[in-house]
PDB file of N, CA and C in Angstrom:
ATOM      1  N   UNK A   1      78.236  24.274 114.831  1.00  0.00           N
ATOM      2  CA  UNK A   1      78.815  25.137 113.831  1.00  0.00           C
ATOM      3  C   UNK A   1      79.867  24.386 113.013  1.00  0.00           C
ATOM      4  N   UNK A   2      80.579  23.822 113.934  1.00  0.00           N
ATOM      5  CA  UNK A   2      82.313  22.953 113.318  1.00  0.00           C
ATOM      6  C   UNK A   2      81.305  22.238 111.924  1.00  0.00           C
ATOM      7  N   UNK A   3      80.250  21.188 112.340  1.00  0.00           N
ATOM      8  CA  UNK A   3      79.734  20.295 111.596  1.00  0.00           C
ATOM      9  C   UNK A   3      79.281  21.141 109.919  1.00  0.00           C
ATOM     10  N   UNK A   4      78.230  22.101 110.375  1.00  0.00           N
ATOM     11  CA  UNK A   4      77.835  22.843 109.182  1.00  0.00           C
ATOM     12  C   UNK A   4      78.994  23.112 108.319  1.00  0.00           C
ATOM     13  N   UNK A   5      80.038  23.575 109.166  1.00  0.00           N
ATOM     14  CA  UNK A   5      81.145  24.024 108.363  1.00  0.00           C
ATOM     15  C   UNK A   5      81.624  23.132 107.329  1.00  0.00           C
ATOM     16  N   UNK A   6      81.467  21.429 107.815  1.00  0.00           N
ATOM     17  CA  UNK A   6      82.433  20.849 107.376  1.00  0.00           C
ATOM     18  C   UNK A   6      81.702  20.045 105.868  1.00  0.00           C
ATOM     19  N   UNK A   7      80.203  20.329 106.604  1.00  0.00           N
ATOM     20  CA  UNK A   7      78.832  19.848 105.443  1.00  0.00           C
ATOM     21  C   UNK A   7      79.435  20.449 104.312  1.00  0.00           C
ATOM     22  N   UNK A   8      79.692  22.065 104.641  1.00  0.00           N
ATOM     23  CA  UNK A   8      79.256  23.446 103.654  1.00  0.00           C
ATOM     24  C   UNK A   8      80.945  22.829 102.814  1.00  0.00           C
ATOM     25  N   UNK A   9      81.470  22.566 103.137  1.00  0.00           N
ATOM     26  CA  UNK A   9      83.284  22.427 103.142  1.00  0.00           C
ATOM     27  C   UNK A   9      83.006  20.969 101.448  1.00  0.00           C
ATOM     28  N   UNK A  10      82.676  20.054 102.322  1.00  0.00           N
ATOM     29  CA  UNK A  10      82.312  19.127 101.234  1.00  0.00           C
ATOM     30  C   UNK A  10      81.682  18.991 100.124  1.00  0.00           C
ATOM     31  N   UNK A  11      80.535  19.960 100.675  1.00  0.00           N
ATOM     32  CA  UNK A  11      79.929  19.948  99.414  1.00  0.00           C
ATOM     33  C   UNK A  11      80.613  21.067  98.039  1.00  0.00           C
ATOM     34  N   UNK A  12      80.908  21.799  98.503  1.00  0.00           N
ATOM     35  CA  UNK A  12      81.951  23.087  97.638  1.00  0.00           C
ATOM     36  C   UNK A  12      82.978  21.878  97.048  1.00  0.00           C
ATOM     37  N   UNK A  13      83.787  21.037  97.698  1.00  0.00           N
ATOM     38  CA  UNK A  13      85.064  20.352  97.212  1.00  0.00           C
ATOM     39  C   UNK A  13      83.990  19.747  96.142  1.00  0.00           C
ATOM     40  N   UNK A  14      82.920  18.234  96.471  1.00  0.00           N
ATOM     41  CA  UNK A  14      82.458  18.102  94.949  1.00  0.00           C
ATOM     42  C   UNK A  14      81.878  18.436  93.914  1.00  0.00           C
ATOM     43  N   UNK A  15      81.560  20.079  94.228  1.00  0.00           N
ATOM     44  CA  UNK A  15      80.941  20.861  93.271  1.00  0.00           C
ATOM     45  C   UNK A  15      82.448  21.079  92.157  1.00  0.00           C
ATOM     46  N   UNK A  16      83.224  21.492  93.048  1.00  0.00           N
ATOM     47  CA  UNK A  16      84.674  22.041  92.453  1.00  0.00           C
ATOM     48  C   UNK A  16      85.082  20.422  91.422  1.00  0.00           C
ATOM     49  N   UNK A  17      85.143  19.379  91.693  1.00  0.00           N
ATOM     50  CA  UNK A  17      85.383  18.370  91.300  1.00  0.00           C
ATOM     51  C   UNK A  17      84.757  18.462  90.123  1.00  0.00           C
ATOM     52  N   UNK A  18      83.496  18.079  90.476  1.00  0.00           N
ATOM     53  CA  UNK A  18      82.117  18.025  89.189  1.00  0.00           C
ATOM     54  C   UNK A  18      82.436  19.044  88.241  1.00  0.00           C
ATOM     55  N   UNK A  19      82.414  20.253  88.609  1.00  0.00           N
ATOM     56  CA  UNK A  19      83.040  21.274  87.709  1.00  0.00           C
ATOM     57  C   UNK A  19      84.360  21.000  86.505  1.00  0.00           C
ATOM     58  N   UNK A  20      85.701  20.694  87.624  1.00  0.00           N
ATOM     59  CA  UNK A  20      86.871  20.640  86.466  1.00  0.00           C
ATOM     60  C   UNK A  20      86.395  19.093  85.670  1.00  0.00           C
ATOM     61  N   UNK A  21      85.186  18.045  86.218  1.00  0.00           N
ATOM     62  CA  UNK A  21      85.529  16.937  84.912  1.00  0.00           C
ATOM     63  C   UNK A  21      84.080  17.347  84.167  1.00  0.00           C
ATOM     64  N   UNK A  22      83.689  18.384  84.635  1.00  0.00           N
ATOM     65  CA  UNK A  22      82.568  19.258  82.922  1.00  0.00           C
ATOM     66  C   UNK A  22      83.604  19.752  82.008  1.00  0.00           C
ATOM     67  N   UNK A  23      84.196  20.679  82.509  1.00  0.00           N
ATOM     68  CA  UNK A  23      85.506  21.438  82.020  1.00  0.00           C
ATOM     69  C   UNK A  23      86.652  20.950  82.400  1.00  0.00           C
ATOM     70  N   UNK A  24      87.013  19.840  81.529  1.00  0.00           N
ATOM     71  CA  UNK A  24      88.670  19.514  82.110  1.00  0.00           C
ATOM     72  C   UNK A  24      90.081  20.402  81.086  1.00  0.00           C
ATOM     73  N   UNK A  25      89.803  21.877  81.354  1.00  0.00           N
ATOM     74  CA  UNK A  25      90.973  21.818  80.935  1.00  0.00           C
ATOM     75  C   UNK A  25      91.769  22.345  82.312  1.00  0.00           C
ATOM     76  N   UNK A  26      93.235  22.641  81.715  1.00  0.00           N
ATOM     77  CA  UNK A  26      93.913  22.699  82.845  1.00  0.00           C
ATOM     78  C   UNK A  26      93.892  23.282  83.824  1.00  0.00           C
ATOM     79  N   UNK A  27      93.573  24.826  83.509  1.00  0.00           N
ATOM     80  CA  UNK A  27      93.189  25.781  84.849  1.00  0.00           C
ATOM     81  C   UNK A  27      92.035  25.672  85.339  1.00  0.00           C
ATOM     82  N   UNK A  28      91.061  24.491  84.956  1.00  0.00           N
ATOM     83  CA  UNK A  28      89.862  24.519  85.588  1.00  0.00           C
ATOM     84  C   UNK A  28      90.434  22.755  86.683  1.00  0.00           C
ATOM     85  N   UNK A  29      91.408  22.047  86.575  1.00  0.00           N
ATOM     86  CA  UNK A  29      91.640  21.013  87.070  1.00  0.00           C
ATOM     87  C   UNK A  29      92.427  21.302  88.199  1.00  0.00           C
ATOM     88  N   UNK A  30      93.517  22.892  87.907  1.00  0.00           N
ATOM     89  CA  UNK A  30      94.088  23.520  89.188  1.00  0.00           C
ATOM     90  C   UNK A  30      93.596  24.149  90.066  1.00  0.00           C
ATOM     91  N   UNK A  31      92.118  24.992  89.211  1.00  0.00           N
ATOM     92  CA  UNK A  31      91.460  25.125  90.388  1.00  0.00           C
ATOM     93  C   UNK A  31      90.727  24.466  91.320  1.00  0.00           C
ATOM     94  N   UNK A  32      90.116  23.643  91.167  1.00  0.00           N
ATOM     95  CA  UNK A  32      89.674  22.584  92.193  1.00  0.00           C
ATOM     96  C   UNK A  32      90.464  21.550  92.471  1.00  0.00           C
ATOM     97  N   UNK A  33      91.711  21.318  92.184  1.00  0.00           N
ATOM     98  CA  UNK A  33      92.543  21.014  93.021  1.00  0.00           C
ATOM     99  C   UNK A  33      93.280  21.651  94.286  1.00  0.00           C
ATOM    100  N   UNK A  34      93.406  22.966  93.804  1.00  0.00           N
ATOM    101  CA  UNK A  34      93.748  23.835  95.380  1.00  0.00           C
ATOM    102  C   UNK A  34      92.887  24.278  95.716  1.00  0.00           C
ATOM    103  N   UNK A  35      91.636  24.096  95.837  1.00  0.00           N
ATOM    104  CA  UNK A  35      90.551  24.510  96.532  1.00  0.00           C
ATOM    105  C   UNK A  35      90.307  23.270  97.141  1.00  0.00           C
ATOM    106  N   UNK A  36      90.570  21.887  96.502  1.00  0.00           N
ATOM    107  CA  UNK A  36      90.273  20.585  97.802  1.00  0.00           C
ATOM    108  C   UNK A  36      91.191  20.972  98.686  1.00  0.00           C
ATOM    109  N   UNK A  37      92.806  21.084  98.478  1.00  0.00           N
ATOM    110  CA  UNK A  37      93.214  20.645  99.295  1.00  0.00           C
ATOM    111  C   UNK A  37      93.389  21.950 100.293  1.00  0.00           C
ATOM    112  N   UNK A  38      93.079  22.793 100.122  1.00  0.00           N
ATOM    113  CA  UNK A  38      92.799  24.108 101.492  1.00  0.00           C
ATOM    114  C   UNK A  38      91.495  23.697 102.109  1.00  0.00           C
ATOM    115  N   UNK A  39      90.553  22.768 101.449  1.00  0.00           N
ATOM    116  CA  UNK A  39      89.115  22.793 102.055  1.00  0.00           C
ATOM    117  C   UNK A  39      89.504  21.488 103.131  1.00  0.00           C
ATOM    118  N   UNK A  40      89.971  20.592 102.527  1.00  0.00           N
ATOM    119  CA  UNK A  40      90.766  19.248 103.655  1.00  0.00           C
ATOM    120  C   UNK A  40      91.111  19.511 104.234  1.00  0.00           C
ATOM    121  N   UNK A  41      91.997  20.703 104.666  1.00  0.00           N
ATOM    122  CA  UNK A  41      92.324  21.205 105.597  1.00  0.00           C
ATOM    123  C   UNK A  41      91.442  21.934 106.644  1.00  0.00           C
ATOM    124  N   UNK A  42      90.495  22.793 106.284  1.00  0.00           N
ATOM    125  CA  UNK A  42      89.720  23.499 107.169  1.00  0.00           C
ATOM    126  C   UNK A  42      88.622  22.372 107.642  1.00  0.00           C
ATOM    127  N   UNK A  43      88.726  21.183 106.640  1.00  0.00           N
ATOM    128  CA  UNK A  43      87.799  20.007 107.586  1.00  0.00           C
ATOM    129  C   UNK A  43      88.350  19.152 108.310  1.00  0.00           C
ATOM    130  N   UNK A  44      89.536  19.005 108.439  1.00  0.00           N
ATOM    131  CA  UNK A  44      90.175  18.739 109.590  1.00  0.00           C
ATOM    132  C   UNK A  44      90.303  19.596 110.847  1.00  0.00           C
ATOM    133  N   UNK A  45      90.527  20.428 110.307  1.00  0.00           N
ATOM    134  CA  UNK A  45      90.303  21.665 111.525  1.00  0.00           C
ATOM    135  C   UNK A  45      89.142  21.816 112.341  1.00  0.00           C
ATOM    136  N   UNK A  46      88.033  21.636 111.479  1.00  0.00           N
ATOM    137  CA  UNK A  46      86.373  21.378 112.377  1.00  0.00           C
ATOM    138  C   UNK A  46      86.409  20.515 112.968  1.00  0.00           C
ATOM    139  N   UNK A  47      87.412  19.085 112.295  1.00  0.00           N
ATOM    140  CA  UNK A  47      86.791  17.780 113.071  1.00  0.00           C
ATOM    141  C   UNK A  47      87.672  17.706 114.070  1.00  0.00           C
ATOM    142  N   UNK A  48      88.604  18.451 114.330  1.00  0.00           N
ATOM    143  CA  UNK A  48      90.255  18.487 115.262  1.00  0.00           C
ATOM    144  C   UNK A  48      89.079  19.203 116.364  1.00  0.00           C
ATOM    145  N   UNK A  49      88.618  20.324 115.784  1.00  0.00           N
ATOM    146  CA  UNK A  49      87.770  21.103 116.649  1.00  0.00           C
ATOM    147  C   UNK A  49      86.625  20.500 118.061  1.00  0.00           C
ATOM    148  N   UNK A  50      86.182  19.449 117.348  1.00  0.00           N
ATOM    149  CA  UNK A  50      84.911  19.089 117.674  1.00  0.00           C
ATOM    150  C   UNK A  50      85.063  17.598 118.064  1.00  0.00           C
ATOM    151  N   UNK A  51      86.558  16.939 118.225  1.00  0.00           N
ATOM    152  CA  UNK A  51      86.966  16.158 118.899  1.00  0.00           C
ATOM    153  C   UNK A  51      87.466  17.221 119.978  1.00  0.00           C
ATOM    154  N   UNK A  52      88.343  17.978 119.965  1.00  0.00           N
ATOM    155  CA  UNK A  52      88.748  18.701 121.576  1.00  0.00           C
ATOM    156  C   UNK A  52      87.343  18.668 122.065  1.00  0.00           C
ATOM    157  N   UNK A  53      86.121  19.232 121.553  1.00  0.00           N
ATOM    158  CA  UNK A  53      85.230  19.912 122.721  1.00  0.00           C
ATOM    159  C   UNK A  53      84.440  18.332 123.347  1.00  0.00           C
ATOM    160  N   UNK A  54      84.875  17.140 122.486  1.00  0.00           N
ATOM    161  CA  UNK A  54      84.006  16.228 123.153  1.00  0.00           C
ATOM    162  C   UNK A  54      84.967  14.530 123.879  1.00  0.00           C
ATOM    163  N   UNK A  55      86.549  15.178 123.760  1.00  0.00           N
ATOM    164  CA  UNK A  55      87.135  14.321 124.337  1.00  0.00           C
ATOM    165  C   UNK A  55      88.557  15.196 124.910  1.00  0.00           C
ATOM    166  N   UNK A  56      88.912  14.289 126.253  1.00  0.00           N
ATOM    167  CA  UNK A  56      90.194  15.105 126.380  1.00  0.00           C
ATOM    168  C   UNK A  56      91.162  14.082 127.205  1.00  0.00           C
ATOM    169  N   UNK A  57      91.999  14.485 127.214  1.00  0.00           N
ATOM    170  CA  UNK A  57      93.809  13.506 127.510  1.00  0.00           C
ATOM    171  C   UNK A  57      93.872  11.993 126.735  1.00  0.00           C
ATOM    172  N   UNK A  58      93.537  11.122 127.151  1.00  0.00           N
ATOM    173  CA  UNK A  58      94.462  10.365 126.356  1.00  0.00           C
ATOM    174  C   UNK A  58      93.176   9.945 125.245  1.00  0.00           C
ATOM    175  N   UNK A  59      91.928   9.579 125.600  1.00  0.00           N
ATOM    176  CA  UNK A  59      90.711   9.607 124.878  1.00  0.00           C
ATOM    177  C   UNK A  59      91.375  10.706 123.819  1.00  0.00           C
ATOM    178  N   UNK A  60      91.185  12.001 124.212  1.00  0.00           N
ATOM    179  CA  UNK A  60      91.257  12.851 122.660  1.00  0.00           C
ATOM    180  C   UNK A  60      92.972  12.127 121.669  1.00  0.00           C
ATOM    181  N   UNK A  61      93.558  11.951 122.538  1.00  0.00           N
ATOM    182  CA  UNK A  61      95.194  12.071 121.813  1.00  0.00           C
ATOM    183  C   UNK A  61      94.696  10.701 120.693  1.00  0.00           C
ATOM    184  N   UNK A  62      93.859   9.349 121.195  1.00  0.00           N
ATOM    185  CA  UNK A  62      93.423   8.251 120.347  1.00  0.00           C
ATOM    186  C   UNK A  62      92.698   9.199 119.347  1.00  0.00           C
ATOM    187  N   UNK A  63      91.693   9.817 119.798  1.00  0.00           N
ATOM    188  CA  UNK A  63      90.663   9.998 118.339  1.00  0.00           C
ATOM    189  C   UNK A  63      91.225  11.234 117.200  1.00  0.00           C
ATOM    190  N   UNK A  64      92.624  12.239 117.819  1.00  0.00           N
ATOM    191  CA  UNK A  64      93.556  12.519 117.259  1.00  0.00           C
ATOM    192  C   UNK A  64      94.074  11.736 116.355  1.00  0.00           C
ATOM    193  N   UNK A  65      94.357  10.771 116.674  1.00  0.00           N
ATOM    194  CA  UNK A  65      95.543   9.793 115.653  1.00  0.00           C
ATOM    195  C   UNK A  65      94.441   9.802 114.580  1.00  0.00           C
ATOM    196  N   UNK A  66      93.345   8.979 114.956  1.00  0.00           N
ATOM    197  CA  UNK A  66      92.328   8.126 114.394  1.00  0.00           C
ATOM    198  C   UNK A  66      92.061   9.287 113.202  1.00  0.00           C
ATOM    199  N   UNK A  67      91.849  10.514 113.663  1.00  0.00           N
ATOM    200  CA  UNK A  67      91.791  11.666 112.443  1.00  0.00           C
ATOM    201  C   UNK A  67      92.764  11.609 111.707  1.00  0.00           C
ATOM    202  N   UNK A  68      94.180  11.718 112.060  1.00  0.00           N
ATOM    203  CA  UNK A  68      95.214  12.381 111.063  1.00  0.00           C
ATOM    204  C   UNK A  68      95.117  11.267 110.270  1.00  0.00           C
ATOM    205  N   UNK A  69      94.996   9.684 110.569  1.00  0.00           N
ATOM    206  CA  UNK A  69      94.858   8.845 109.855  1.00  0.00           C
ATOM    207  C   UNK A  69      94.012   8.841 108.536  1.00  0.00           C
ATOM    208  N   UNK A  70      92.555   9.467 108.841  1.00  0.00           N
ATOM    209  CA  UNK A  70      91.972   9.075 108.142  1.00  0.00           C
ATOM    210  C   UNK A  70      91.597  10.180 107.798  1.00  0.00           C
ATOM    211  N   UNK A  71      92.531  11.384 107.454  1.00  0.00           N
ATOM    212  CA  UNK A  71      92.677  12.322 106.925  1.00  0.00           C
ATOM    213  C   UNK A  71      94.411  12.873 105.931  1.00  0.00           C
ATOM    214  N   UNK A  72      94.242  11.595 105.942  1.00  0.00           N
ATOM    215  CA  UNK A  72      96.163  11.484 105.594  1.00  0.00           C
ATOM    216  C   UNK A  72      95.453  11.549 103.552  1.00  0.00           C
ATOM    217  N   UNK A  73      96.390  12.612 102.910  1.00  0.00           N
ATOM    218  CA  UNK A  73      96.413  12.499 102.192  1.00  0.00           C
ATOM    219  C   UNK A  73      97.804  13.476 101.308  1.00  0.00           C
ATOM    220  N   UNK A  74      98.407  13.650 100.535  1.00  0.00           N
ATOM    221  CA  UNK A  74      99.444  14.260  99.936  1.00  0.00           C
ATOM    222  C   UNK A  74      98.714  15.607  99.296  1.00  0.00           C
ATOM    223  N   UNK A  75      99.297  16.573  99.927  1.00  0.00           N
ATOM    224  CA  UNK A  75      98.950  17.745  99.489  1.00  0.00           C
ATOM    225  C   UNK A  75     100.185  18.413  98.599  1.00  0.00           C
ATOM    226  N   UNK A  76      98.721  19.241  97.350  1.00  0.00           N
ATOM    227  CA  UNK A  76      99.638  19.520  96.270  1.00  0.00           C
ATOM    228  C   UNK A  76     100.277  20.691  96.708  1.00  0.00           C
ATOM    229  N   UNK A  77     100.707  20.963  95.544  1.00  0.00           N
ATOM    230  CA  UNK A  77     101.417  22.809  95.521  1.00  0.00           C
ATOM    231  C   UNK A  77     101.080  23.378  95.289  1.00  0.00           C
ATOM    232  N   UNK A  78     100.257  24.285  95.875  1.00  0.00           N
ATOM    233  CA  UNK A  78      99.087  25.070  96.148  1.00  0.00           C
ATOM    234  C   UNK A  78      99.954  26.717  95.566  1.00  0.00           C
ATOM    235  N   UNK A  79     100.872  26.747  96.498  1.00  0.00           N
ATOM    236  CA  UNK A  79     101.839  28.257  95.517  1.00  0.00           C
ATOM    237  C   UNK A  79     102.214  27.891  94.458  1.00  0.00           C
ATOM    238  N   UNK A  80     102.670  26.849  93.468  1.00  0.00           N
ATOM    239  CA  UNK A  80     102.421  26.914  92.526  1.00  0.00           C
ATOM    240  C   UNK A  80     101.830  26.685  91.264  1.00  0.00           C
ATOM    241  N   UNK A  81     100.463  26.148  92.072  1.00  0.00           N
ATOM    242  CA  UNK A  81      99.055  26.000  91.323  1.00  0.00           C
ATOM    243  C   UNK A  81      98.076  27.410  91.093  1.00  0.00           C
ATOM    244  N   UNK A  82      98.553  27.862  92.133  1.00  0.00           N
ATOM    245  CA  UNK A  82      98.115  29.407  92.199  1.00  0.00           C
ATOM    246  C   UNK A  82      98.402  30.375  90.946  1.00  0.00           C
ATOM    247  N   UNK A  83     100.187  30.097  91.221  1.00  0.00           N
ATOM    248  CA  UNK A  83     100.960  31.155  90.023  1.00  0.00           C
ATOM    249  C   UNK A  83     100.710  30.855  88.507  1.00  0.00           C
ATOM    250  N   UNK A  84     100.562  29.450  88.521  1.00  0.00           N
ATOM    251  CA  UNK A  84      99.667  29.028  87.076  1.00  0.00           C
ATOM    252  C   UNK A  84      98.422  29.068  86.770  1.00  0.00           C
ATOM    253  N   UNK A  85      97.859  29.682  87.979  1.00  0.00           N
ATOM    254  CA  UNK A  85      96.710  30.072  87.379  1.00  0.00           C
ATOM    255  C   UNK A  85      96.130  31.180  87.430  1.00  0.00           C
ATOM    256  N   UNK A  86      96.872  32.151  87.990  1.00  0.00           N
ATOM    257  CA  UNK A  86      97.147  33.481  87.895  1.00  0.00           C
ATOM    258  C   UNK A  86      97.696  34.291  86.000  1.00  0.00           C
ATOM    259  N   UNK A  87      98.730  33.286  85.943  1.00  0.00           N
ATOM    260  CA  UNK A  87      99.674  33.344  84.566  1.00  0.00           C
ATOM    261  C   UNK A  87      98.230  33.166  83.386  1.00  0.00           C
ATOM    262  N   UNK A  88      97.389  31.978  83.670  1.00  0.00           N
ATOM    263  CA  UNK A  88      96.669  32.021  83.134  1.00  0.00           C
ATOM    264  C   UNK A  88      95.457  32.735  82.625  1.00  0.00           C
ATOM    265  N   UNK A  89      95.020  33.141  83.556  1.00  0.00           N
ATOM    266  CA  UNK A  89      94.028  34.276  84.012  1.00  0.00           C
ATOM    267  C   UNK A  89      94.547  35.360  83.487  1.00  0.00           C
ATOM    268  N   UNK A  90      95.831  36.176  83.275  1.00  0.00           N
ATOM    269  CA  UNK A  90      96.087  37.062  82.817  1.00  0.00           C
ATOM    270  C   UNK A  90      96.709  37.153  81.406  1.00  0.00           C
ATOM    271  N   UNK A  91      96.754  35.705  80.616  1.00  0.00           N
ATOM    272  CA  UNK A  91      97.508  35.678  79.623  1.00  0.00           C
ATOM    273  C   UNK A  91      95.796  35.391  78.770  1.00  0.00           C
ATOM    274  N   UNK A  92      94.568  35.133  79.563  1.00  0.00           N
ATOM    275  CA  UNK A  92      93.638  34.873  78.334  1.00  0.00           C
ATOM    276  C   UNK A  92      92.019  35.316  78.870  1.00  0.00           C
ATOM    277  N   UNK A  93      91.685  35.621  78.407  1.00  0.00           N
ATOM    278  CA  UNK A  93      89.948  36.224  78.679  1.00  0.00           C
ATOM    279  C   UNK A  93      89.152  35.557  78.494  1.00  0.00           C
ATOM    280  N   UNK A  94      89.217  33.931  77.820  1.00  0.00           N
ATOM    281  CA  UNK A  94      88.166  33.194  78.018  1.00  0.00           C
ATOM    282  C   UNK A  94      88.172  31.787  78.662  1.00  0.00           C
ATOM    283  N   UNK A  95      88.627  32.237  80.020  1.00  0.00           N
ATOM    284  CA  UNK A  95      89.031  31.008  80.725  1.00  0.00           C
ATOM    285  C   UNK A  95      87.193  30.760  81.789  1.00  0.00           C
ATOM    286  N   UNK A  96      86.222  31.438  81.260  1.00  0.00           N
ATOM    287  CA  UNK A  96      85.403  31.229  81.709  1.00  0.00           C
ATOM    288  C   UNK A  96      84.657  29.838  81.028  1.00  0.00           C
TER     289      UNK A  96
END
């Protein structure tokens, strides 16, 4: 399940990508920007997941690191990527 999740997870982030550089304007660049970085998160969470069920004590605590490592990235501001694009959404009707 963790795995599908994380398939289904990726492929949504480069759809979202592909999307804002068809449409690069701004509220289409905030939205798939806070949609990667909540989706990075829930794919860490599968793969956090699915290392517990297949390693444990000091084995898992290594392939722990080995994740956060290679899941290390700077996450934006998601509350206030939101509120700008909320502001947006309600200030115009053809943000489609």
């Amino acid at each position: 399940m963790h795995l599908a999740d994380m398939t289904m997870e990726i492929y949504a982030m480069d759809s979202a990508i592909c999307r804002a550089e068809k449409y690069p304007t701004e509220v289409h660049v905030l939205m798939a920007g806070t949609f990667v970085s909540d989706a990075l998160e829930r794919v860490r969470w599968s793969a956090t997941q699915i290392l517990a069920a297949l390693f444990d004590g000091d084995t898992l605590t290594t392939h722990l690191g080995r994740l956060h490592a290679l899941c290390a990235y700077t996450p934006t501001n998601t509350v206030n990527s939101r509120r700008r694009i909320a502001e947006y959404l309600l200030e115009n009707d053809d943000w489609r």
